[in-house]
C-alpha atoms as a PDB file:
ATOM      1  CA  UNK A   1      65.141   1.554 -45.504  1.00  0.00           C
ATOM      2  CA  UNK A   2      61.709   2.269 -47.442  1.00  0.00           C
ATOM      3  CA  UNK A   3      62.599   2.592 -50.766  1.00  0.00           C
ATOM      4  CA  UNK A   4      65.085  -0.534 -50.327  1.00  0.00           C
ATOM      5  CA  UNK A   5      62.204  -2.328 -49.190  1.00  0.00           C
ATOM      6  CA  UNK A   6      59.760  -0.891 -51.697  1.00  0.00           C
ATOM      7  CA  UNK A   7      62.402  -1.845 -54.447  1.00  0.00           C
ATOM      8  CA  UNK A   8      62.627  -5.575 -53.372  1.00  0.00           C
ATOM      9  CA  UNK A   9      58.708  -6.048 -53.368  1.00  0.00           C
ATOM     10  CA  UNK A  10      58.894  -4.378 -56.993  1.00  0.00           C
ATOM     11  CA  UNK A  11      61.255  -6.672 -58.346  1.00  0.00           C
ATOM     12  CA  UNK A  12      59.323 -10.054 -56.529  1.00  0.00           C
ATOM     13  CA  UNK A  13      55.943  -7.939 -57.922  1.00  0.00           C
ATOM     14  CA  UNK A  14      56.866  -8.031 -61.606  1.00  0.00           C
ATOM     15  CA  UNK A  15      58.699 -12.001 -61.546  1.00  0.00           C
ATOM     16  CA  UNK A  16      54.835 -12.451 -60.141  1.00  0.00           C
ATOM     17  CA  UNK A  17      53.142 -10.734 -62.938  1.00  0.00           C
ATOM     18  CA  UNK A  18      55.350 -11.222 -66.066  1.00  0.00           C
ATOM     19  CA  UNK A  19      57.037 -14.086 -65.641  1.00  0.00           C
ATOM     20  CA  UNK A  20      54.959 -16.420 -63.192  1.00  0.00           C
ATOM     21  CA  UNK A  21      51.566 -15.366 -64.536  1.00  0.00           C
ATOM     22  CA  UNK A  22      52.653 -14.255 -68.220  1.00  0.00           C
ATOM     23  CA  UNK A  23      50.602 -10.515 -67.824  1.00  0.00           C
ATOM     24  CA  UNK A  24      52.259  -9.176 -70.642  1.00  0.00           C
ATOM     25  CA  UNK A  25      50.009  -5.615 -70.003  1.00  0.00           C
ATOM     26  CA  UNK A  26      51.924  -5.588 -66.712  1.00  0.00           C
ATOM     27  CA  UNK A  27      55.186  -4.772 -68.298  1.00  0.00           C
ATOM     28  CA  UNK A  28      53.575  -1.447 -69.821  1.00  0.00           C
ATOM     29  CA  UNK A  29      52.200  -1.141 -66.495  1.00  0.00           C
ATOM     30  CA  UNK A  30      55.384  -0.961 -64.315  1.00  0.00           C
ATOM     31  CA  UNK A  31      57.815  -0.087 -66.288  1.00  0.00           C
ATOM     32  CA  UNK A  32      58.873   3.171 -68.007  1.00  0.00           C
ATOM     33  CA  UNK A  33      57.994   4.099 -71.755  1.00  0.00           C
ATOM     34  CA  UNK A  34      62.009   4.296 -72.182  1.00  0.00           C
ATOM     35  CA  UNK A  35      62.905   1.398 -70.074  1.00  0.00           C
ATOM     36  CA  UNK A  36      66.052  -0.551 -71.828  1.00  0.00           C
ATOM     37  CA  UNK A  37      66.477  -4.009 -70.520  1.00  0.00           C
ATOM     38  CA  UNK A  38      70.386  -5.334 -70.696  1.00  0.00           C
ATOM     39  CA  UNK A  39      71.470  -8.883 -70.725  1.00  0.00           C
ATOM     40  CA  UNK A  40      68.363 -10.428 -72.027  1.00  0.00           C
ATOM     41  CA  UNK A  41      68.359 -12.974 -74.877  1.00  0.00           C
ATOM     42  CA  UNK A  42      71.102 -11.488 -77.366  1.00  0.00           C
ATOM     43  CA  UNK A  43      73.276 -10.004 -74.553  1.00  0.00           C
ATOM     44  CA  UNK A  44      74.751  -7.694 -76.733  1.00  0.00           C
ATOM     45  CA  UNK A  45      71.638  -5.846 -77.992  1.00  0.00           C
ATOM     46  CA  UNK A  46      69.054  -3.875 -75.210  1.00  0.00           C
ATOM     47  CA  UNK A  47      65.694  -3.976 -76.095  1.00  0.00           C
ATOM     48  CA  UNK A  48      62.756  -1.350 -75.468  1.00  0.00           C
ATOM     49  CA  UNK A  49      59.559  -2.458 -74.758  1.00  0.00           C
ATOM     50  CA  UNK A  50      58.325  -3.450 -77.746  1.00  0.00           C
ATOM     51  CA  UNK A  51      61.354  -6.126 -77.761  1.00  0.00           C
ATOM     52  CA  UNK A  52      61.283  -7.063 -74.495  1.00  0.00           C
ATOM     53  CA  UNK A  53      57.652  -8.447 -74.846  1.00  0.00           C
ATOM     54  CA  UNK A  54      58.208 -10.101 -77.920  1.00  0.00           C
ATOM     55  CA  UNK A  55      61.407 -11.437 -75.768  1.00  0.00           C
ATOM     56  CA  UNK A  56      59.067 -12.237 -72.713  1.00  0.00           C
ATOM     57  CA  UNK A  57      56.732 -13.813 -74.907  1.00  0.00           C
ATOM     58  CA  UNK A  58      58.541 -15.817 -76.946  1.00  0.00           C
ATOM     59  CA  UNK A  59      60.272 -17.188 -73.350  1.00  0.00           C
ATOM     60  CA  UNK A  60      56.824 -17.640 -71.918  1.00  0.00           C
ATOM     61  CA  UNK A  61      55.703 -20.004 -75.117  1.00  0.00           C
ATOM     62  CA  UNK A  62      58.557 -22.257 -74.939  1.00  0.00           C
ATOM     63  CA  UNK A  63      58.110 -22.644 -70.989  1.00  0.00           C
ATOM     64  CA  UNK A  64      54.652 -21.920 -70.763  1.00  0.00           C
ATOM     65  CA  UNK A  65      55.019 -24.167 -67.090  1.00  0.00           C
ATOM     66  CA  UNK A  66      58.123 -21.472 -65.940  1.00  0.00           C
ATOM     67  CA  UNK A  67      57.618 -20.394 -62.671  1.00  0.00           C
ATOM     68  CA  UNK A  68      60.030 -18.012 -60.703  1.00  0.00           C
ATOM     69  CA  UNK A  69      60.731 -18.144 -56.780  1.00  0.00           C
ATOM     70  CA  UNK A  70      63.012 -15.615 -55.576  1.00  0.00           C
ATOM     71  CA  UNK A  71      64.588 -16.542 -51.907  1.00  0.00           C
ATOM     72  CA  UNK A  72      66.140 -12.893 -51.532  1.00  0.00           C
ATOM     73  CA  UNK A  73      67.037  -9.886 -52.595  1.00  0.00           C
ATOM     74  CA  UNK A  74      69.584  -7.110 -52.370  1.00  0.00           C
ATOM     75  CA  UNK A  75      69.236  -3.655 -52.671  1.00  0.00           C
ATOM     76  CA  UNK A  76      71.800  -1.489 -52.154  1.00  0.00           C
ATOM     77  CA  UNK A  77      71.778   2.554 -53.045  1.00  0.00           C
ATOM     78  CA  UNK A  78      69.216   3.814 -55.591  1.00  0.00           C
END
């Protein structure tokens, strides 16, 4: 029940940090040096870091007033 709970206050963490606040240095700091993200802008192409900050960024300039409330979460598994 732990990590399910430890993965649902990551996810609400880093909507907090990246998307709410716009701490860009919080992406390096929570996710992995390999992370891919899938689905984001192009949804055919994943992006690495380096793409999903210029992503995040460029998201974060054209709503610079974006804020993110998350009502639940589900984690299931791993």
């Amino acid at each position: 029940m732990q990590q399910k709970q430890d993965n649902a206050e990551f996810i609400r963490h880093w909507f907090e940090e990246v998307w709410n606040k716009g701490h860009m240095d919080a992406i390096d700091e929570m996710a992995s040096a390999d992370a891919v993200g899938h689905g984001q802008a192009e949804h055919s192409v994943d992006l690495g870091l380096v793409e999903f900050k210029q992503f995040a960024r460029s998201l974060r300039s054209a709503f610079p007033d974006i804020h993110v409330t998350i009502h639940d979460t589900l984690a299931e598994g791993d």
